[in-house]
Protein backbone atom coordinates (compact mmCIF):
# COMPACT_ATOMS: atom_id res chain seq x y z
CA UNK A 1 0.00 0.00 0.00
CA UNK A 2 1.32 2.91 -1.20
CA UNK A 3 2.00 6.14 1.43
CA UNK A 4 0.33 9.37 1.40
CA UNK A 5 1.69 12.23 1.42
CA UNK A 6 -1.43 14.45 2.04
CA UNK A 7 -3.16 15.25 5.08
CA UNK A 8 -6.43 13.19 6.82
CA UNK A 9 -9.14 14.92 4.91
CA UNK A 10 -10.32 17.75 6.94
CA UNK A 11 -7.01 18.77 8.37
CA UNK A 12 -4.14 20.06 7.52
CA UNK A 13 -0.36 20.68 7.43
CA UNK A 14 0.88 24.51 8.88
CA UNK A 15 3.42 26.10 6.70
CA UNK A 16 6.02 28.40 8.35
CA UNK A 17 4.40 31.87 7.18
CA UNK A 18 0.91 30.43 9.00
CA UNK A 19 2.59 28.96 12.30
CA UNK A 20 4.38 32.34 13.11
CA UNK A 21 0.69 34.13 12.77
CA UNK A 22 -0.65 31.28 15.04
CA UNK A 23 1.86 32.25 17.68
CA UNK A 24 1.70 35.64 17.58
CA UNK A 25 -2.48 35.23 17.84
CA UNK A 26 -2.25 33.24 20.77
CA UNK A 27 0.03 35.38 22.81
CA UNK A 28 -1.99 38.64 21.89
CA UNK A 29 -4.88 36.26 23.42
CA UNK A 30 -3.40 34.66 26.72
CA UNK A 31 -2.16 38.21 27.39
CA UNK A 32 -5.37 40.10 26.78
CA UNK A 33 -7.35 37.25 28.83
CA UNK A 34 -4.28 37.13 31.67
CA UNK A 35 -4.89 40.72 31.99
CA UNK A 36 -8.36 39.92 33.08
CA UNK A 37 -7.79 37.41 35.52
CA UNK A 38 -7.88 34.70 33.79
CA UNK A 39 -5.47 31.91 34.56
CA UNK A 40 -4.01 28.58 31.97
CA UNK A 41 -5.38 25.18 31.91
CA UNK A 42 -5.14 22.47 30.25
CA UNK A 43 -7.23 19.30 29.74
CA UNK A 44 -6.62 15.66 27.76
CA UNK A 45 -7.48 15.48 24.20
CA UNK A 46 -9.30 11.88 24.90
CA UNK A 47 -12.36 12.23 26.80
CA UNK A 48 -14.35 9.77 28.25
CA UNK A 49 -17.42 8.43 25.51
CA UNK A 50 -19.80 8.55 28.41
CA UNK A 51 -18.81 12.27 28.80
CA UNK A 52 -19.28 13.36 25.29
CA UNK A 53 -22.04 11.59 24.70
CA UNK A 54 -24.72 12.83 27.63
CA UNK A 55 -27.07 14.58 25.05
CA UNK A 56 -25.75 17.59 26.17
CA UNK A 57 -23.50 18.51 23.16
CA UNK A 58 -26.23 18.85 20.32
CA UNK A 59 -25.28 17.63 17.09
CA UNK A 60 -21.74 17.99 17.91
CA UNK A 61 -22.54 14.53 19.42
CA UNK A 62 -23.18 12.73 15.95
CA UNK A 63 -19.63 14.29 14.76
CA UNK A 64 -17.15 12.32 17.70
CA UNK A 65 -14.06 10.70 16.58
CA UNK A 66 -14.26 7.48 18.72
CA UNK A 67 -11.66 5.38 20.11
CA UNK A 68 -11.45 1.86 20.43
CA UNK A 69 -10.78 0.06 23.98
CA UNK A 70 -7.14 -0.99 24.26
CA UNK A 71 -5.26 -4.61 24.57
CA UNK A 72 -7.32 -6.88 26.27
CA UNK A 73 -10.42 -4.58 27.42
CA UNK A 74 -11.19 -4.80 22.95
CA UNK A 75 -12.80 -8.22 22.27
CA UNK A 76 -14.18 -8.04 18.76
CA UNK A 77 -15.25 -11.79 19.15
CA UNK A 78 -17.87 -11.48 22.23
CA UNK A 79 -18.77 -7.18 21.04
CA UNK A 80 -22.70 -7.01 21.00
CA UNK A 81 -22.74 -2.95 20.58
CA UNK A 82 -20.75 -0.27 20.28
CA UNK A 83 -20.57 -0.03 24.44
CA UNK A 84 -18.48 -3.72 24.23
CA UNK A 85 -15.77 -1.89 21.69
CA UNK A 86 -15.63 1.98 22.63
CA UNK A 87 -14.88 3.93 26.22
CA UNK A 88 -13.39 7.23 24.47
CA UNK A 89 -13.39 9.56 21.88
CA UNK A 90 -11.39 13.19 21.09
CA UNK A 91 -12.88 15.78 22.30
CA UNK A 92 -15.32 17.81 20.54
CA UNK A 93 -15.32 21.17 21.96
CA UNK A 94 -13.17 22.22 25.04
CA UNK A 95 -16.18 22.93 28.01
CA UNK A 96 -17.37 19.24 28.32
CA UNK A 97 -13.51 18.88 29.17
CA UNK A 98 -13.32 21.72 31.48
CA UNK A 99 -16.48 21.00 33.98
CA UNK A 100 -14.83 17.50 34.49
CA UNK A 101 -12.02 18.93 35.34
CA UNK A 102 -13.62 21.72 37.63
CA UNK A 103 -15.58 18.72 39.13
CA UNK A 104 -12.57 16.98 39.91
CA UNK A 105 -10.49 19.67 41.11
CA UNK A 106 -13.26 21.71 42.53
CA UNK A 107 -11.72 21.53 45.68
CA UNK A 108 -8.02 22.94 45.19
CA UNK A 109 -9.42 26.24 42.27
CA UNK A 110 -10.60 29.46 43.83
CA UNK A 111 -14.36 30.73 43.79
CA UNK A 112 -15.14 32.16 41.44
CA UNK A 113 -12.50 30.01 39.14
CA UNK A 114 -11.60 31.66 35.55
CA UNK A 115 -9.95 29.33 33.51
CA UNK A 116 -7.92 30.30 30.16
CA UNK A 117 -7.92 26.53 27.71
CA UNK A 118 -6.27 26.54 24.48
CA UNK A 119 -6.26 23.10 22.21
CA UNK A 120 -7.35 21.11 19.39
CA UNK A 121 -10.48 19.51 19.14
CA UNK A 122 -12.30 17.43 16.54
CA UNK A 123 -15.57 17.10 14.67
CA UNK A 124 -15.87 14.75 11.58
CA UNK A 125 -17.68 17.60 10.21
CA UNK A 126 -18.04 17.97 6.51
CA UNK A 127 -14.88 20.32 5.86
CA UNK A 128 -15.02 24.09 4.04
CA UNK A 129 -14.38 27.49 4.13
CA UNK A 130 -12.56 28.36 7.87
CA UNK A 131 -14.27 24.45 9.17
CA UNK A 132 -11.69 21.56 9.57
CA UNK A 133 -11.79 18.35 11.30
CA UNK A 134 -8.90 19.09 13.99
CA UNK A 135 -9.35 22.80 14.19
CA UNK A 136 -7.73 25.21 17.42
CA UNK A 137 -10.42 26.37 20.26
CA UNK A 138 -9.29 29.23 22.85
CA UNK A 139 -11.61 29.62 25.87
CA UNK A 140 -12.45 31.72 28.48
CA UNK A 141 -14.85 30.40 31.46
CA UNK A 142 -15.76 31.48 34.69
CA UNK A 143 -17.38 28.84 37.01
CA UNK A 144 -18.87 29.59 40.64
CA UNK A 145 -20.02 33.19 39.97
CA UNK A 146 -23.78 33.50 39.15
CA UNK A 147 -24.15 37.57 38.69
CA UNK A 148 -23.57 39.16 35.58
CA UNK A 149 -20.32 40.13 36.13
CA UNK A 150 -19.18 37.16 34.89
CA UNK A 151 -21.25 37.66 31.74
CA UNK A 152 -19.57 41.23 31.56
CA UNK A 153 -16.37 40.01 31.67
CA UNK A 154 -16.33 37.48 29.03
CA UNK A 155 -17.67 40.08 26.11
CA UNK A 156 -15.35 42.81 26.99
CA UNK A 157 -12.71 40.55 26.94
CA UNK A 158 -13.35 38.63 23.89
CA UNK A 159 -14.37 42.15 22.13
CA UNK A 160 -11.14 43.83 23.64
CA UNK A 161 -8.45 41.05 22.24
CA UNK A 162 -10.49 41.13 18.54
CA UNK A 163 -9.74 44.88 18.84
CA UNK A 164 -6.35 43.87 19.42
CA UNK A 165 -6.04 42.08 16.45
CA UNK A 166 -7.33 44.62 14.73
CA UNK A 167 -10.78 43.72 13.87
CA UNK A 168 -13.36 46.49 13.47
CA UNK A 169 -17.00 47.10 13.08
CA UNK A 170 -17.29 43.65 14.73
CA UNK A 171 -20.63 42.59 16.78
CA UNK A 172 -21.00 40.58 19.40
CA UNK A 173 -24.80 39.83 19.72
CA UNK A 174 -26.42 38.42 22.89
CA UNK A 175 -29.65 37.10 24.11
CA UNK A 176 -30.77 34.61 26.83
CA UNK A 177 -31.99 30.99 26.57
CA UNK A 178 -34.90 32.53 28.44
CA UNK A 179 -35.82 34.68 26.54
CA UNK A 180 -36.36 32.36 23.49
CA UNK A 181 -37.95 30.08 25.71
CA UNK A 182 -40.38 32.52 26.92
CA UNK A 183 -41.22 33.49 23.21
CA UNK A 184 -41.76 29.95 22.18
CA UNK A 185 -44.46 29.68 25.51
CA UNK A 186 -46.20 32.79 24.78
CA UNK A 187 -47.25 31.45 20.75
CA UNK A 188 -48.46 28.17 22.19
CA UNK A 189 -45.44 25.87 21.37
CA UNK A 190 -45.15 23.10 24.09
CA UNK A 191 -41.87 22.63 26.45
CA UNK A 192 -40.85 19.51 24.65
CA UNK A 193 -41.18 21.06 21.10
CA UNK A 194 -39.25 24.33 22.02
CA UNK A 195 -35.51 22.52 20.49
CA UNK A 196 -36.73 21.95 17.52
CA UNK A 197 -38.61 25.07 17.26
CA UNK A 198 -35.63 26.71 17.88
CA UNK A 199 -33.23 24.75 15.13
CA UNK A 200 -35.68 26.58 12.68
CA UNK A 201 -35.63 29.99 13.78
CA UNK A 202 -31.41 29.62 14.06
CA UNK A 203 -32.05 29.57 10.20
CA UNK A 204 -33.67 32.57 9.90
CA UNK A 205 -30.12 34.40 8.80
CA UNK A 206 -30.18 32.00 5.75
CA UNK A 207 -34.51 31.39 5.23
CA UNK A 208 -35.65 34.59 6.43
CA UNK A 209 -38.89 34.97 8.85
CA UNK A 210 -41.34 33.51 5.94
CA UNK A 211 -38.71 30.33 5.14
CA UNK A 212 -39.01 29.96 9.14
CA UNK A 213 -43.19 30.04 9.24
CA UNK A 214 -42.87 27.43 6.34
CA UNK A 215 -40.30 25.30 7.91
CA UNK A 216 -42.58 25.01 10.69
CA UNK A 217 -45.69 24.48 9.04
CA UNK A 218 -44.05 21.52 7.59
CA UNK A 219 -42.70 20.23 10.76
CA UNK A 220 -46.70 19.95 11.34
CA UNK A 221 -46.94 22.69 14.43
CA UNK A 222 -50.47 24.41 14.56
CA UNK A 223 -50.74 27.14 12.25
CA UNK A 224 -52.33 29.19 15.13
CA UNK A 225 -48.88 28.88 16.92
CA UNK A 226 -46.64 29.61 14.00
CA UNK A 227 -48.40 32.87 13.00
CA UNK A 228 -48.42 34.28 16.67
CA UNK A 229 -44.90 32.98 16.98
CA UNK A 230 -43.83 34.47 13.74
CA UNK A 231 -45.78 37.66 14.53
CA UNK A 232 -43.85 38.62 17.12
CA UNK A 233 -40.63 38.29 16.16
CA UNK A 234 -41.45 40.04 13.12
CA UNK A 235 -42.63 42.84 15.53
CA UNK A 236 -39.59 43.52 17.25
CA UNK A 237 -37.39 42.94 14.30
CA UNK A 238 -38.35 46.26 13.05
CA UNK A 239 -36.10 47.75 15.72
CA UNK A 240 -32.42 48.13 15.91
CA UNK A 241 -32.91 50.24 19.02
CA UNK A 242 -32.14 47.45 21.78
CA UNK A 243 -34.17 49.64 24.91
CA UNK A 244 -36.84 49.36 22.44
CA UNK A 245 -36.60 45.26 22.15
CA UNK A 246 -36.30 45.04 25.70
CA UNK A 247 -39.58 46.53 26.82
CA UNK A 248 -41.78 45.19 23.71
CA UNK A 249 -40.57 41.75 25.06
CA UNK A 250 -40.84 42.39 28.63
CA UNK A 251 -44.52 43.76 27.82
CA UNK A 252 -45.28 40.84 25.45
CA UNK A 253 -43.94 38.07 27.48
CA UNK A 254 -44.26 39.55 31.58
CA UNK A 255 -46.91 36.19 31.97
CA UNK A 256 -44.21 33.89 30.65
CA UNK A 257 -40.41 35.14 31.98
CA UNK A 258 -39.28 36.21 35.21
CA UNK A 259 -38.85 40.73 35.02
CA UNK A 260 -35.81 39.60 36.28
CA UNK A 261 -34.20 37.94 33.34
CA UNK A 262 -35.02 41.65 31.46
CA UNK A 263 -33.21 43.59 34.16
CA UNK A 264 -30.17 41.50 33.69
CA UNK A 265 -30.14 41.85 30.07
CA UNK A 266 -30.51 45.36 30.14
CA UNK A 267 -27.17 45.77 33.66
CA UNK A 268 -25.44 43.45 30.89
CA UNK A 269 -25.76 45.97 27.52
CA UNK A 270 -25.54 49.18 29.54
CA UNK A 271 -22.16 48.12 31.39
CA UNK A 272 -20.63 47.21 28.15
CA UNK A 273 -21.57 50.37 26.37
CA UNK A 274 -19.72 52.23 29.40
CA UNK A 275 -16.85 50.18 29.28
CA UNK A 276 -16.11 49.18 25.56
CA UNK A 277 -13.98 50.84 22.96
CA UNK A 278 -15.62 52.10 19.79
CA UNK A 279 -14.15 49.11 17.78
CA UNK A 280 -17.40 46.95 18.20
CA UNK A 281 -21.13 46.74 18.72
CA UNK A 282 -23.47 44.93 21.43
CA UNK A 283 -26.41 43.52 19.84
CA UNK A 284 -29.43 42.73 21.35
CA UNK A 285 -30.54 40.12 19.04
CA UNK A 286 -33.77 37.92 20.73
CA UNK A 287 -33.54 35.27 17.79
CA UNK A 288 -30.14 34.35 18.39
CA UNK A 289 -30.43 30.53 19.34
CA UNK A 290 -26.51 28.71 19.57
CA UNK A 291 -26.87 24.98 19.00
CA UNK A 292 -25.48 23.75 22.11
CA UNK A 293 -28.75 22.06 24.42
CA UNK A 294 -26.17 22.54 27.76
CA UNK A 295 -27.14 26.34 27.33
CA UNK A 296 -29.23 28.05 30.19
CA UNK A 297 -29.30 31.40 30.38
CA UNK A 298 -27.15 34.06 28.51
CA UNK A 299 -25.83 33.12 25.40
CA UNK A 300 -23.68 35.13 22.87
CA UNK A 301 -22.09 34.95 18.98
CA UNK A 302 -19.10 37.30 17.54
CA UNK A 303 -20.41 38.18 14.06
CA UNK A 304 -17.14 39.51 11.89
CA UNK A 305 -18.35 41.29 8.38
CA UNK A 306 -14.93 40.30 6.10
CA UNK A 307 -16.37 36.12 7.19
CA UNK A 308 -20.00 36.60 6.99
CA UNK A 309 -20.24 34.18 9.44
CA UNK A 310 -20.33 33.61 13.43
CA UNK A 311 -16.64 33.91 14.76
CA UNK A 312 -17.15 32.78 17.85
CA UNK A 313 -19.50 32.25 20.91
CA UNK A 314 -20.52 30.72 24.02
CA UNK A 315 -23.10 31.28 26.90
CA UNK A 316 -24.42 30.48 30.22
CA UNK A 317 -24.32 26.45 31.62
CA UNK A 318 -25.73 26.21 35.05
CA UNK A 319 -26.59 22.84 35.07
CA UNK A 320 -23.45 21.40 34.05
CA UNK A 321 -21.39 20.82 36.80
CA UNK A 322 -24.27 19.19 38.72
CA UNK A 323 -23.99 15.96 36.18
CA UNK A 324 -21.05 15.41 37.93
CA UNK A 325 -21.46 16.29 41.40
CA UNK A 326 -25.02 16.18 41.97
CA UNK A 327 -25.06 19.82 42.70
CA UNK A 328 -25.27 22.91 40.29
CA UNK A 329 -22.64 25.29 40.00
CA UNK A 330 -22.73 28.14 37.84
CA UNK A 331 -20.60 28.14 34.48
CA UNK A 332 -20.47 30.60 31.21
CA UNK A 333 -17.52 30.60 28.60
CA UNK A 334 -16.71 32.53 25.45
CA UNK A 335 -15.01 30.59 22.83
CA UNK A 336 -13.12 32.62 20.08
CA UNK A 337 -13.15 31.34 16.46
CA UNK A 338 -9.62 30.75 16.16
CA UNK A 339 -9.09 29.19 13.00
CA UNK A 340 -11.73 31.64 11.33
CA UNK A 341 -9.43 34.55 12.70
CA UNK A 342 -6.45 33.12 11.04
CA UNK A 343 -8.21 33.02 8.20
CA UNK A 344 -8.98 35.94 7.79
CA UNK A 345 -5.67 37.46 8.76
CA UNK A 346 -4.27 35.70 6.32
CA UNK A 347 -6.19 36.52 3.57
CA UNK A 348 -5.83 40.06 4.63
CA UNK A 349 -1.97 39.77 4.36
CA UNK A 350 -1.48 40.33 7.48
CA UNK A 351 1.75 41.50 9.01
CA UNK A 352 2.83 40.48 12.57
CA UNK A 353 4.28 43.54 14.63
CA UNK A 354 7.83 42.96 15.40
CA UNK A 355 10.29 45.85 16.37
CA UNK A 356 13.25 43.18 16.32
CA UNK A 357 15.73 43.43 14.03
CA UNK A 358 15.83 40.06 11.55
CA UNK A 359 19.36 39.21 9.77
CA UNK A 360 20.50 36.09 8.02
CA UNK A 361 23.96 35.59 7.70
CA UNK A 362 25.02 33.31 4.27
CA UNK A 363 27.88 31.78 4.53
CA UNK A 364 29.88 29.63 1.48
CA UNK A 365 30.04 26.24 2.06
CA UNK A 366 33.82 26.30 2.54
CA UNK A 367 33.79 28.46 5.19
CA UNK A 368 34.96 27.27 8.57
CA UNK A 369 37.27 26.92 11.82
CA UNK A 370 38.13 30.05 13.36
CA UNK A 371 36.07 32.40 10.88
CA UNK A 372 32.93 30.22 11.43
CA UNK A 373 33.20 30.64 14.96
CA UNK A 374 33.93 33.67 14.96
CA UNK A 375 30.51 34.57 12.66
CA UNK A 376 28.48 32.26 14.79
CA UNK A 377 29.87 34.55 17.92
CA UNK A 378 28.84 37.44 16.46
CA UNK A 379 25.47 36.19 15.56
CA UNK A 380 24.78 34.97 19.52
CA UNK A 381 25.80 38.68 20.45
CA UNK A 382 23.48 39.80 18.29
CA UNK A 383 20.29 37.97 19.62
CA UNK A 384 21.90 38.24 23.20
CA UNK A 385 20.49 42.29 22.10
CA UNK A 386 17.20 41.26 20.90
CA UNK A 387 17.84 40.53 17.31
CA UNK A 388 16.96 37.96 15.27
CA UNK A 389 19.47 36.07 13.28
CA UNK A 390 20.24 33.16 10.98
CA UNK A 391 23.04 31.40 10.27
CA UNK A 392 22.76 29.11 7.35
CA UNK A 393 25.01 27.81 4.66
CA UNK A 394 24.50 29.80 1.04
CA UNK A 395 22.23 27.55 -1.30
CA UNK A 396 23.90 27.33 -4.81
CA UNK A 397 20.12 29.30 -6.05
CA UNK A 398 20.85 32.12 -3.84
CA UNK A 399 18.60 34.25 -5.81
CA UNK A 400 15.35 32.35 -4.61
CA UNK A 401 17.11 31.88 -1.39
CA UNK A 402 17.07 35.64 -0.59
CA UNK A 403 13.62 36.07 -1.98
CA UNK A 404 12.22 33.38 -0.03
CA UNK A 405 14.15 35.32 3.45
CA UNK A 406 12.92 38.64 2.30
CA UNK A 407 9.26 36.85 2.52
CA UNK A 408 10.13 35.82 6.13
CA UNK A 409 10.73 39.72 7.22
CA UNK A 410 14.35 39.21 7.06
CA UNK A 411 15.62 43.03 6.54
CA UNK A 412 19.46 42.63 6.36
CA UNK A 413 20.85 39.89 4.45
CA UNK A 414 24.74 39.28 4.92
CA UNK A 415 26.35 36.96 2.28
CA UNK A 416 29.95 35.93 3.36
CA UNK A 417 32.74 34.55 1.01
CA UNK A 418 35.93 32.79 1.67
């Protein structure tokens, strides 16, 4: 069988010009979230199957990469289901990870605990435009704080290191689990139907409001319950003006959501207006959905104009912890859309910010004893100062050689003969 030379469909090799983006990206964002408080974890890419799979993860469930038992536990002759040959998988997304962890070091982590976890995970997802298979996640959480702060936090955070990487005209839009399930009580929808109900309207972006009242219709919900349902969101849509959302709703729905869950939307938008730079907008959107069923309260999406696409997100999982533990604890992250950011940075040419000085010394092959030493000397004094230097041996195409440094940001390029 012949060896391949290209990557696993759905992932892919990093060339040089990529990797030193990467690293520059993820130092702008453990500094930016350090700054806040935040402190480094890190968790195991193999999770147990029992914790992916707790109908918890939405369809992220149907996408797990599933591993095998090992040596003797795998018996392929006496296997009756799946059970008998799996007990782990890789990790789909990095907060499934994170409240085991919490729940197992609960104990030893402050209160309220806000964690910092970079790392792969992996979907067998069908691959495209800024989606891959094994794809980067960088998240922010805080666990054991229930107020808003916490909610506060996390978007001027996340909004504050995209501003550092200079993104612009950015949103970040936010509504509350709530809320939507408030809406879907108030047109008649049962509790047990509000999921489903609510993978429609996440469509709306793509079907618009009448593609969602058909969708519906064809799920076979009463029309009755469709029309009041689509009625109102159609209502509120009209405005842009986010007071204006906030007491139509609160007006509309005050039989079906706690006043309270209004007043914390509205401590939430005002203290990030106060605080924010100009560089990006709070949204008050009260269709936003996210897919993820853990969700129970606030939830939020980064919306960048150059992807046309959600850059990010996260929300509010209170109930989380308490699968572990048997007692609730409350949890919200924000997960930036790191591979859709280096996307787009690429694309964009962008240039990494770097006040050191970059030099490659090329020497002829001949070259060597004391004069090598000597040049190699000079070149450790050098980044002893800050500097960056290569030494390398002079390729016979020294032409392309130079071009290819000059790509790499190398300013001064020293050439040295026998």
């Amino acid at each position: 069988m012949p060896l391949k030379k290209k990557p696993v469909n759905g992932m892919k090799d990093i060339l040089p010009s990529e990797m030193q983006i990467r690293d520059y990206v993820t130092g702008v964002i453990k500094d930016t979230y350090k700054s806040f408080g935040f402190t480094a974890i890190d968790t195991p890419s193999v999770e147990h199957i029992e914790n992916l799979s707790n109908k918890q993860g939405g369809e992220n469930e149907k996408l797990i990469f599933k591993i095998l038992k090992r040596g003797e536990k795998l018996n392929l002759e006496t296997a009756k289901s799946e059970e008998d040959l799996i007990d782990g998988g890789l990790r789909y997304d990095l907060t499934v990870p994170l409240v085991r962890y919490y729940s197992n070091h609960a104990n030893d982590l402050p209160t309220p605990f806000k964690a910092l976890q970079i790392g792969y995970v992996w979907r067998a997802d069908r691959p495209q435009r800024g989606r891959y298979r094994q794809f980067m996640q960088c998240d922010i959480d805080i666990l054991g704080d229930e107020s808003n702060m916490a909610e506060i936090e996390l978007i001027l955070a996340t909004g504050t290191t995209l501003t550092k990487l200079g993104f612009k005209n950015f949103q970040i839009r936010i509504n509350d689990r709530r809320i939507l399930g408030a809406m879907a009580a108030y047109s008649g929808f049962a509790e047990n139907e509000y999921d489903s109900v609510f993978i429609t309207l996440d469509k709306m972006d793509k079907i618009g409001l009448d593609g969602v009242s058909d969708e519906l219709k064809n799920n076979g919900y009463p029309q009755e319950n469709i029309n009041k349902f689509v009625s109102l969101i159609g209502e509120f849509a009209e405005s842009d003006i986010a007071v204006k959302k906030l007491k139509f709703l609160t007006e509309r729905l005050k039989d079906d959501l706690e006043a309270s869950v209004m007043v914390n939307m509205n401590e939430i938008l005002n203290s990030i207006e106060a605080a924010k730079a100009n560089e990006f907008a709070i949204i008050f959107d009260p269709t936003l959905v996210r897919g993820m069923s853990y969700y129970t309260g606030t939830i939020f999406e980064v919306a960048i104009p150059e992807f046309g696409g959600s850059c990010g997100g996260g929300g509010r999982y209170d109930k989380m912890v308490g699968n572990f533990i048997g007692k609730d604890v409350p949890g919200i992250g924000f997960s930036i859309g790191f591979e859709r950011i280096i996307l787009l940075l690429m694309e964009n040419n962008f240039k990494i910010p770097d006040n050191a000085v970059k030099k490659a010394y090329l020497i002829e092959k001949g070259i060597c004893g004391d004069k090598l030493n000597e040049i190699i000397k000079k070149a450790q004094d050098e980044r002893d100062q800050g500097s960056q230097v290569l030494v390398t041996r002079l390729n016979k195409n020294k032409k392309f050689q130079k071009e290819q440094l000059n790509k790499e940001g190398y300013q001064e390029i020293i050439e040295i003969y026998i």
